[in-house]
C-alpha atoms as a PDB file:
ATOM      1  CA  UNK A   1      12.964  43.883  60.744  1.00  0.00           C
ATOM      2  CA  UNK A   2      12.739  47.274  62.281  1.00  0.00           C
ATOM      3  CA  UNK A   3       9.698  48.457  64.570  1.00  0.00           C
ATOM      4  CA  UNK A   4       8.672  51.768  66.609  1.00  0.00           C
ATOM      5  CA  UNK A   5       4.876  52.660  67.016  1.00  0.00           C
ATOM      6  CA  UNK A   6       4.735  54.451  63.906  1.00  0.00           C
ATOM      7  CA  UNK A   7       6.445  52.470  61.367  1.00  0.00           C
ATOM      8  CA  UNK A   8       8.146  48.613  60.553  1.00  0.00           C
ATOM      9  CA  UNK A   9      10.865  48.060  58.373  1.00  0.00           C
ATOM     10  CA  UNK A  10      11.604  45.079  56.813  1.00  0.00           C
ATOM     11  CA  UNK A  11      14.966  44.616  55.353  1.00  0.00           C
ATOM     12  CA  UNK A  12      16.848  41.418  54.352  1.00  0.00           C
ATOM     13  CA  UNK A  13      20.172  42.473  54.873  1.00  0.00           C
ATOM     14  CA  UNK A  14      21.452  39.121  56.525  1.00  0.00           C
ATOM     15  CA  UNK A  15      20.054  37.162  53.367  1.00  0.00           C
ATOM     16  CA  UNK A  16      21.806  39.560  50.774  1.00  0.00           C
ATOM     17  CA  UNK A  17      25.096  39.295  52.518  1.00  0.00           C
ATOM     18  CA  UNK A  18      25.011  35.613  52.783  1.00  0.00           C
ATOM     19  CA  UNK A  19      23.752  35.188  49.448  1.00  0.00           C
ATOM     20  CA  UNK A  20      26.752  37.553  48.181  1.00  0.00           C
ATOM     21  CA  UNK A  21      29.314  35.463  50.175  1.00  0.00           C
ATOM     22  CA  UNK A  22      28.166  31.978  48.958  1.00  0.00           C
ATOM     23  CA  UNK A  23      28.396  33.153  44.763  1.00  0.00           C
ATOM     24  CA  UNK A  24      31.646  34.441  45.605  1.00  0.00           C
ATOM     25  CA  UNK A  25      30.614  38.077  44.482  1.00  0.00           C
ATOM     26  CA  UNK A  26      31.691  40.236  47.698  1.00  0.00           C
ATOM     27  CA  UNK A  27      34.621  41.216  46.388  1.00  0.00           C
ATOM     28  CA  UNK A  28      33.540  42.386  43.092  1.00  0.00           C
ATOM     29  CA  UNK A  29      33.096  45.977  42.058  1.00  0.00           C
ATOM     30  CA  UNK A  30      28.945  47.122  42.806  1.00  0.00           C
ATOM     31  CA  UNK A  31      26.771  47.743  40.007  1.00  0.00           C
ATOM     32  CA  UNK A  32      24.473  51.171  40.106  1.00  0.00           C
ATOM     33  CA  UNK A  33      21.186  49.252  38.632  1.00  0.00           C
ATOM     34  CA  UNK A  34      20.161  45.059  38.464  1.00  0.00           C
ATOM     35  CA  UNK A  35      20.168  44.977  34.760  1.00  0.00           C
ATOM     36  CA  UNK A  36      21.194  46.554  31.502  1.00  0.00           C
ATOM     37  CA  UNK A  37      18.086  48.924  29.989  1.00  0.00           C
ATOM     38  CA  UNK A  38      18.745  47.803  26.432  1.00  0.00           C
ATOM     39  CA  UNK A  39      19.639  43.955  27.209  1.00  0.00           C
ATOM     40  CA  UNK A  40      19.910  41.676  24.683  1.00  0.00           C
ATOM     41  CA  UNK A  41      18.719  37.864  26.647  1.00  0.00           C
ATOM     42  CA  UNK A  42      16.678  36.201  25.029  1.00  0.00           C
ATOM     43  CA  UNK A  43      16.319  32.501  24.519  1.00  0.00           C
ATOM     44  CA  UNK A  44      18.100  31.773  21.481  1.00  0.00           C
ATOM     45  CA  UNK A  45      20.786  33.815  22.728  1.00  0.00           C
ATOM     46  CA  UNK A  46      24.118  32.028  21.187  1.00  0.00           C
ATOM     47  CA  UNK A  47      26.938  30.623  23.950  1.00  0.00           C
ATOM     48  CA  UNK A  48      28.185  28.339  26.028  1.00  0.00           C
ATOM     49  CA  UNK A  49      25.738  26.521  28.735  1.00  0.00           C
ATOM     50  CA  UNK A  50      27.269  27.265  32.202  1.00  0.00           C
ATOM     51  CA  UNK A  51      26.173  25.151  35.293  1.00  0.00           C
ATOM     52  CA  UNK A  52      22.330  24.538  35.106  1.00  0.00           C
ATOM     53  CA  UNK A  53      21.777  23.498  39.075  1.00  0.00           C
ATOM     54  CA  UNK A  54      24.021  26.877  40.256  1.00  0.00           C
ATOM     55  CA  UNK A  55      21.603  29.259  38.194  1.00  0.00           C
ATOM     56  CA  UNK A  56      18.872  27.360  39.141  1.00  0.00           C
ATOM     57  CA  UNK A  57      19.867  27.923  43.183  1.00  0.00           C
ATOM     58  CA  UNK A  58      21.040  31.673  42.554  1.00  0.00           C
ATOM     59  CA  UNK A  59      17.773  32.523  41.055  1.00  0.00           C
ATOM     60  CA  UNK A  60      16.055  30.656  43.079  1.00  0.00           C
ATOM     61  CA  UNK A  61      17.030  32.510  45.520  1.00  0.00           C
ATOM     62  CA  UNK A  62      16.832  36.432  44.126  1.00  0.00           C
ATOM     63  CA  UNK A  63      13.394  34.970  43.748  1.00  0.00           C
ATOM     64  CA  UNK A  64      12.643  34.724  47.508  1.00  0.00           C
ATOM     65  CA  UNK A  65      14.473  37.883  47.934  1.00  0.00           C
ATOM     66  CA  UNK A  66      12.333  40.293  45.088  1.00  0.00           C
ATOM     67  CA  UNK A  67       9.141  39.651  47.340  1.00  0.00           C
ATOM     68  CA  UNK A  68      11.248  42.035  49.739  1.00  0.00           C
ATOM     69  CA  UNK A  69      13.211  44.124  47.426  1.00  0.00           C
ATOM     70  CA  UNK A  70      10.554  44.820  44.753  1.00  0.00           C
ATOM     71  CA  UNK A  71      13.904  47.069  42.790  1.00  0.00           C
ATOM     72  CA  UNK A  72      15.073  43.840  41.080  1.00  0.00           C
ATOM     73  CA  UNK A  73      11.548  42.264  40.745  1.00  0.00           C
ATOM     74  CA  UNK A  74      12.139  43.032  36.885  1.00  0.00           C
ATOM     75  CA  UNK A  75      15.780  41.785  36.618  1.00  0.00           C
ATOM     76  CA  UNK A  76      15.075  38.751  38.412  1.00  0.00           C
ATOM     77  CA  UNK A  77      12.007  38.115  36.003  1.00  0.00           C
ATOM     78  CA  UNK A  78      14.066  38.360  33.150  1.00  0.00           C
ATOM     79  CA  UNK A  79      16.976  35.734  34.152  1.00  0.00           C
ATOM     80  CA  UNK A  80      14.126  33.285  35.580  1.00  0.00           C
ATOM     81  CA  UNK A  81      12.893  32.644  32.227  1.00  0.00           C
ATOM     82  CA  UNK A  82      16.305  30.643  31.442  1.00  0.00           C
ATOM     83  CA  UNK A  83      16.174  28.186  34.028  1.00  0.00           C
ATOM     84  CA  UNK A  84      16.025  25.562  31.264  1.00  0.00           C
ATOM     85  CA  UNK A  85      19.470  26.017  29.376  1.00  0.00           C
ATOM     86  CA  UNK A  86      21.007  29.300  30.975  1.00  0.00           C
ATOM     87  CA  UNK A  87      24.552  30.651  28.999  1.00  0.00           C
ATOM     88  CA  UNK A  88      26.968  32.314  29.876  1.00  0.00           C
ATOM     89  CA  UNK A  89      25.521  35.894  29.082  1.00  0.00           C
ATOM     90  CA  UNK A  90      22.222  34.487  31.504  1.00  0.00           C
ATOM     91  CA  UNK A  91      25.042  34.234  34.241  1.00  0.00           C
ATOM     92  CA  UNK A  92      26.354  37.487  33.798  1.00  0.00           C
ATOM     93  CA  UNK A  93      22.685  38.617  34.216  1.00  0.00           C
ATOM     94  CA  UNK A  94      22.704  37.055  37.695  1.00  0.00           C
ATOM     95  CA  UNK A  95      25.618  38.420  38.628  1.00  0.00           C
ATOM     96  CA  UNK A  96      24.961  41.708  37.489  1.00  0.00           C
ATOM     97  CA  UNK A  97      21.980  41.614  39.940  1.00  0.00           C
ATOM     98  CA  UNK A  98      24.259  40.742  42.855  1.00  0.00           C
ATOM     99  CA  UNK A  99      26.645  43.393  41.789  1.00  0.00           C
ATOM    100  CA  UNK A 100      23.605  45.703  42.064  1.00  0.00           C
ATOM    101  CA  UNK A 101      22.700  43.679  45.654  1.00  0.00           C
ATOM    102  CA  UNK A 102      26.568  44.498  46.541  1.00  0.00           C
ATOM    103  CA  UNK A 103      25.992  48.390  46.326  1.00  0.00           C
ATOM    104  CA  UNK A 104      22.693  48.148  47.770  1.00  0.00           C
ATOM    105  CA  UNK A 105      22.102  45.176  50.611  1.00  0.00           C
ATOM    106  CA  UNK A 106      19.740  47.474  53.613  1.00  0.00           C
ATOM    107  CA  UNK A 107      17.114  48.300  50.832  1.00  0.00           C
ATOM    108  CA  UNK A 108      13.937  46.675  52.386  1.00  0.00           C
ATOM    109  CA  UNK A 109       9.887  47.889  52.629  1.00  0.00           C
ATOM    110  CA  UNK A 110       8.834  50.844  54.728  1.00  0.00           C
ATOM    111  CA  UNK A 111       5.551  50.641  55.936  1.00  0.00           C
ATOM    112  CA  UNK A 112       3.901  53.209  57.976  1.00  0.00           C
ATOM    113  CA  UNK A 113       1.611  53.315  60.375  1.00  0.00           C
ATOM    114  CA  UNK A 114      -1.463  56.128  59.600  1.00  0.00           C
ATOM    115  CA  UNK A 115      -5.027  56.564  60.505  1.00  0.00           C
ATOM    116  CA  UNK A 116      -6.663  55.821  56.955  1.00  0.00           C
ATOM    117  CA  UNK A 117      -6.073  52.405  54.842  1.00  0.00           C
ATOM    118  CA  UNK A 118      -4.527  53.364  51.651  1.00  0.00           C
ATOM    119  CA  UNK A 119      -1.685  52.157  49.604  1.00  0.00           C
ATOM    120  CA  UNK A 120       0.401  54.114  47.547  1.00  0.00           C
ATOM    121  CA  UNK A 121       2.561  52.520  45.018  1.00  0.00           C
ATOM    122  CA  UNK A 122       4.832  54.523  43.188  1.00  0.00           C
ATOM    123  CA  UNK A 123       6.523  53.338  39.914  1.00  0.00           C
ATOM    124  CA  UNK A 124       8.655  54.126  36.893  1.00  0.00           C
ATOM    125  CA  UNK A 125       7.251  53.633  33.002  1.00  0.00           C
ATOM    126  CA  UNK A 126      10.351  53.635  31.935  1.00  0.00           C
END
């Protein structure tokens, strides 16, 4: 967390990189966005289960991490909703969203300080 008088910053960075080094993803190629736009997941998705407590704690933890990095909010959505019986494609979900992490690890919240109390939100229909 960065501070001066007219703004804070709040940035995970720490949590990213230590999340990267314990799935073993740091030295794997970045990914330019956290998911596929035309995915496929869904729950009757066809493969073989992969470890159920390792997605569990990997999602678990991009959970904790979207409340800072509202960019994979979405992504991480998507893969939670497998916790059940995750396959292999579910994994490569995950780890597409720590590829993305990889490229991306300072991205935090800005907020600045100003003399009126409004929010502004900005957002992509797509």
């Amino acid at each position: 967390m960065l501070s001066s008088t007219n703004h804070l910053f709040v940035s995970q960075r720490k949590y990213v990189l230590d999340l990267l080094k314990e799935a073993g993803t740091l030295g794997s190629k970045p990914a330019a966005t956290p998911i596929d736009q035309n995915h496929r997941l869904r729950l009757n998705n066809k493969g073989n289960l992969v470890d159920k407590g390792r997605y569990q704690r990997l999602v678990g933890k991009l959970i904790y991490l979207s409340h800072t990095r509202p960019d994979i909010a979405y992504s991480v959505r998507i893969v939670s909703q497998f916790m059940h019986s995750p396959i292999e494609c579910h994994m490569e979900a995950v780890q597409r969203i720590l590829r993305y992490l990889k490229a991306t690890p300072g991205k935090g919240l800005l907020f600045k300080k100003n003399d009126h109390f409004l929010v502004e939100v900005y957002t992509d229909a797509d």
